[in-house]
PDB file of N, CA and C in Angstrom:
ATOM      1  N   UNK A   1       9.321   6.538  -6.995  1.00  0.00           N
ATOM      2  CA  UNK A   1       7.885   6.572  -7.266  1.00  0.00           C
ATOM      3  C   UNK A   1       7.267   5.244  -6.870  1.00  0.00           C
ATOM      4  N   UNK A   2       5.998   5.035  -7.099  1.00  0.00           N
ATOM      5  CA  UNK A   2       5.383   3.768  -6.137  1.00  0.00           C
ATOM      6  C   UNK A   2       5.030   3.083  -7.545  1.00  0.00           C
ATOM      7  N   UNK A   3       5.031   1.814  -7.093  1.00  0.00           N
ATOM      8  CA  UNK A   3       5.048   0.671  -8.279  1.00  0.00           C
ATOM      9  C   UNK A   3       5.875   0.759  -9.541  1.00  0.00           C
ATOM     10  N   UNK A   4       7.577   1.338  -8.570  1.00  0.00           N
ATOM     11  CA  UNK A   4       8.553   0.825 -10.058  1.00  0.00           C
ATOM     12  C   UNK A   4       8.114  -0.502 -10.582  1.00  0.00           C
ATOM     13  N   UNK A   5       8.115  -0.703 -11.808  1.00  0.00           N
ATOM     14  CA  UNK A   5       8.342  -2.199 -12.473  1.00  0.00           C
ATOM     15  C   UNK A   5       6.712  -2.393 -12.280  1.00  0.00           C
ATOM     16  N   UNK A   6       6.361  -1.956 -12.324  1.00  0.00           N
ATOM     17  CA  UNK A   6       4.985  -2.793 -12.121  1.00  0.00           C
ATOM     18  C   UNK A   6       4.137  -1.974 -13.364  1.00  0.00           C
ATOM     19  N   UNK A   7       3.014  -2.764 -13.933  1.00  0.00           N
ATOM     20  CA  UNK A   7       2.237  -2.332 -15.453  1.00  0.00           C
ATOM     21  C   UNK A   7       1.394  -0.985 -14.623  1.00  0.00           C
ATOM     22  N   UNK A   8       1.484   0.048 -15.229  1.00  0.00           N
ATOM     23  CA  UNK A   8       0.184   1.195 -14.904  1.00  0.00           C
ATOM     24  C   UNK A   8      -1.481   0.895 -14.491  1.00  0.00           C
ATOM     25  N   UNK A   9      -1.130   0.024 -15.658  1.00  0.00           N
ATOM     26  CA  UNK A   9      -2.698  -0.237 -15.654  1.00  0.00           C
ATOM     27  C   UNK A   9      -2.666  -1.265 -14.239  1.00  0.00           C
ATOM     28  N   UNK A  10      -1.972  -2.111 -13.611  1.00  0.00           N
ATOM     29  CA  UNK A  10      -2.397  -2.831 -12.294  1.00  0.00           C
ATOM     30  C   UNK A  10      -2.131  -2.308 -11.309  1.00  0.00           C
ATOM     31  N   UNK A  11      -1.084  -0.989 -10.760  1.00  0.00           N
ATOM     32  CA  UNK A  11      -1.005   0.365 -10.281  1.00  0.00           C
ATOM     33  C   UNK A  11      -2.001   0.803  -9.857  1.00  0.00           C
ATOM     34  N   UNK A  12      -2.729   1.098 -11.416  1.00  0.00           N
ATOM     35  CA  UNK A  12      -3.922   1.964 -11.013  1.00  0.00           C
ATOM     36  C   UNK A  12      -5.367   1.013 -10.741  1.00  0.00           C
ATOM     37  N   UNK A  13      -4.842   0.031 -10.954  1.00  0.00           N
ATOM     38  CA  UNK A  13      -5.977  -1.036 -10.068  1.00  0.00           C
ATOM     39  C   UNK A  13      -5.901  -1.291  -8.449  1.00  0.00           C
ATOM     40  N   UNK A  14      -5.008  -1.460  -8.199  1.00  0.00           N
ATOM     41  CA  UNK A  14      -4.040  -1.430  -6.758  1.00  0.00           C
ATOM     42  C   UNK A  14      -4.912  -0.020  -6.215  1.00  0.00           C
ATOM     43  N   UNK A  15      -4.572   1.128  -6.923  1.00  0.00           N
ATOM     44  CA  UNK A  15      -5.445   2.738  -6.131  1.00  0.00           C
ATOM     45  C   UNK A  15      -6.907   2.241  -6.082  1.00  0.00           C
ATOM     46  N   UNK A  16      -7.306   1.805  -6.989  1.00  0.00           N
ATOM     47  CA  UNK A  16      -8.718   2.070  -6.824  1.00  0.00           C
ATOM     48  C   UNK A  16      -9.467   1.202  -5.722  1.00  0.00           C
ATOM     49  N   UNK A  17      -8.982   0.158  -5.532  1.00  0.00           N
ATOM     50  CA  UNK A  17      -9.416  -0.551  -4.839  1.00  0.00           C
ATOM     51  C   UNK A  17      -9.134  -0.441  -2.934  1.00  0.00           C
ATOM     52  N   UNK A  18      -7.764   0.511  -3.180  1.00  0.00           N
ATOM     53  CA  UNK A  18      -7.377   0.528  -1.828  1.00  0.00           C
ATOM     54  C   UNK A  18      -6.078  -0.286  -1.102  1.00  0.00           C
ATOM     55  N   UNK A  19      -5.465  -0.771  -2.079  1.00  0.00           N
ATOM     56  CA  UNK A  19      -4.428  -2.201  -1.519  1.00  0.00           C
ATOM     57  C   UNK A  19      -3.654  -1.279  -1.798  1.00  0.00           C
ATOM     58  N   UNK A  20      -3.069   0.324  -2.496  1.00  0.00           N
ATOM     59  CA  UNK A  20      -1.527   0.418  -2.904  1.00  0.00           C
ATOM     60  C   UNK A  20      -0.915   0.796  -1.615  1.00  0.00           C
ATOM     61  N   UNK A  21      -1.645   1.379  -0.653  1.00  0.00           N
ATOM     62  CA  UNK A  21      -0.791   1.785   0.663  1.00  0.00           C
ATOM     63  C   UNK A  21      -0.502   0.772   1.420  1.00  0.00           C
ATOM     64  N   UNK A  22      -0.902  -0.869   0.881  1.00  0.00           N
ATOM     65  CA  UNK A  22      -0.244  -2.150   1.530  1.00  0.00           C
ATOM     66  C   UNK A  22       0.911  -1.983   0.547  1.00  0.00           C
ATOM     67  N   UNK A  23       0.699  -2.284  -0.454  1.00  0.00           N
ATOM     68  CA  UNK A  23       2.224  -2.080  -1.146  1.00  0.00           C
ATOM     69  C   UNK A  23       3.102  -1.221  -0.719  1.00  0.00           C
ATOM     70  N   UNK A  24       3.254  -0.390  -0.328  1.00  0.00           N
ATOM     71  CA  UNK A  24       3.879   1.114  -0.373  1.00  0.00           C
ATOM     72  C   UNK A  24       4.151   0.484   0.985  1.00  0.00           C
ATOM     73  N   UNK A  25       3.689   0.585   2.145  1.00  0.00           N
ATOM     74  CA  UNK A  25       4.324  -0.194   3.185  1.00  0.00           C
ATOM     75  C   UNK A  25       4.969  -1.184   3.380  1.00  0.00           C
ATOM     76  N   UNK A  26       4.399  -2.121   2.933  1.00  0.00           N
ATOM     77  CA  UNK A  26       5.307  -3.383   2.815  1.00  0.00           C
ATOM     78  C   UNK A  26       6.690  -2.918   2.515  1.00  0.00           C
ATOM     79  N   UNK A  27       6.886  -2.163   1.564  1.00  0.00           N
ATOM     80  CA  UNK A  27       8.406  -1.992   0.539  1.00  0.00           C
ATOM     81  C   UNK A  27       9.146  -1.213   1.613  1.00  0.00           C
ATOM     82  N   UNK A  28       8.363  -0.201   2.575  1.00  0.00           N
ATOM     83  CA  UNK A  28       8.879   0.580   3.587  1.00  0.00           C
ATOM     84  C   UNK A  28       9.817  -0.169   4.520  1.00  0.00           C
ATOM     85  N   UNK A  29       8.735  -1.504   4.917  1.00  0.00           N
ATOM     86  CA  UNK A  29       9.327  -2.327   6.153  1.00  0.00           C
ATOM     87  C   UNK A  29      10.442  -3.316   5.657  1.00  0.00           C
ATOM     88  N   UNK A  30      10.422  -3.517   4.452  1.00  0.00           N
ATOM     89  CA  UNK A  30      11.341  -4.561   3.610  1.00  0.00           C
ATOM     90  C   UNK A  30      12.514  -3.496   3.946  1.00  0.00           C
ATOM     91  N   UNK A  31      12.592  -2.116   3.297  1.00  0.00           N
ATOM     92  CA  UNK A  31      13.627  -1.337   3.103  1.00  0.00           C
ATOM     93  C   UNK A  31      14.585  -1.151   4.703  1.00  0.00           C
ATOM     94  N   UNK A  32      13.370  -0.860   5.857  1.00  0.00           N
ATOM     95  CA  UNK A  32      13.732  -1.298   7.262  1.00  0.00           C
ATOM     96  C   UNK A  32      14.702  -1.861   7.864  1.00  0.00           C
ATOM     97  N   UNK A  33      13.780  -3.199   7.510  1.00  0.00           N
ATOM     98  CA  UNK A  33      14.500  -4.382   8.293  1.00  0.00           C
ATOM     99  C   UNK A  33      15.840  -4.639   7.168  1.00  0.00           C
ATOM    100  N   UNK A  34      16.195  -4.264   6.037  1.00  0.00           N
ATOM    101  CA  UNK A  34      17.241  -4.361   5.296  1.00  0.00           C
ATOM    102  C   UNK A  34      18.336  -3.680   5.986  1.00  0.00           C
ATOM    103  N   UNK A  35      17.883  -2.068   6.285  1.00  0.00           N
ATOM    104  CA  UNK A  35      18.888  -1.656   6.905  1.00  0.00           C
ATOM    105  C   UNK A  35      19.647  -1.792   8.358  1.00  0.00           C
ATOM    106  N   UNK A  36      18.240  -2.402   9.012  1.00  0.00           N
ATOM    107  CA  UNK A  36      18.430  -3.295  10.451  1.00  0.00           C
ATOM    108  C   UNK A  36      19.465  -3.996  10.236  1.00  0.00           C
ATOM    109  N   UNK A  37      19.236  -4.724   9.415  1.00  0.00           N
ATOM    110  CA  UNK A  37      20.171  -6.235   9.050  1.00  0.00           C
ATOM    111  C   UNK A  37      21.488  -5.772   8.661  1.00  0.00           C
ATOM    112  N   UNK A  38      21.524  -5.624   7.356  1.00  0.00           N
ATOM    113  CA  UNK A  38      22.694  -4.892   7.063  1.00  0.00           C
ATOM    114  C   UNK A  38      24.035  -4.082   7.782  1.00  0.00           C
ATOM    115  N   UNK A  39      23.222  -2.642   7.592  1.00  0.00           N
ATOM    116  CA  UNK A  39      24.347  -1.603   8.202  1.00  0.00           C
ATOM    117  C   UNK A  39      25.254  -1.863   9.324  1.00  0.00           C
ATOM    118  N   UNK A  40      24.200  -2.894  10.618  1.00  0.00           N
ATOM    119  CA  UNK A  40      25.609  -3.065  11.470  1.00  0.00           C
ATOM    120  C   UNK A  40      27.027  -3.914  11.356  1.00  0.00           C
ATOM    121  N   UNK A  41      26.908  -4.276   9.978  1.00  0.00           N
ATOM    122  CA  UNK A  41      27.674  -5.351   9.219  1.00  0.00           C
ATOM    123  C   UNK A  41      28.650  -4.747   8.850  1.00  0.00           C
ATOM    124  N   UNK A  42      28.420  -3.387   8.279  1.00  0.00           N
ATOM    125  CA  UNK A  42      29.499  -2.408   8.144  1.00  0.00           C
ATOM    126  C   UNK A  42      30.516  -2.138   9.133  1.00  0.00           C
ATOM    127  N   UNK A  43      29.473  -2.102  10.165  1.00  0.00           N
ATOM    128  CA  UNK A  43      31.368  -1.221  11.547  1.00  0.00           C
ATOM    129  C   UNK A  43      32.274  -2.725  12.275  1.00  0.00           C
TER     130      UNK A  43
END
């Protein structure tokens, strides 16, 4: 779900204003470049 760990009430400040789909991306490209980095570490 979007804004684990984070208070509801600043969540739903984040929607109203328009910034949560920067959040929600950001965490996308973090998750990304993690697996960029990572996984070829495995073979």
């Amino acid at each position: 779900t979007h804004g684990a760990g984070l208070p509801r009430g600043l969540i739903e400040s984040f929607r109203q204003t328009g910034t949560i789909h920067v959040l929600v991306v950001s965490g996308t490209q973090i998750s990304l470049l993690f697996m960029v980095v990572y996984f070829p570490g495995l073979f």
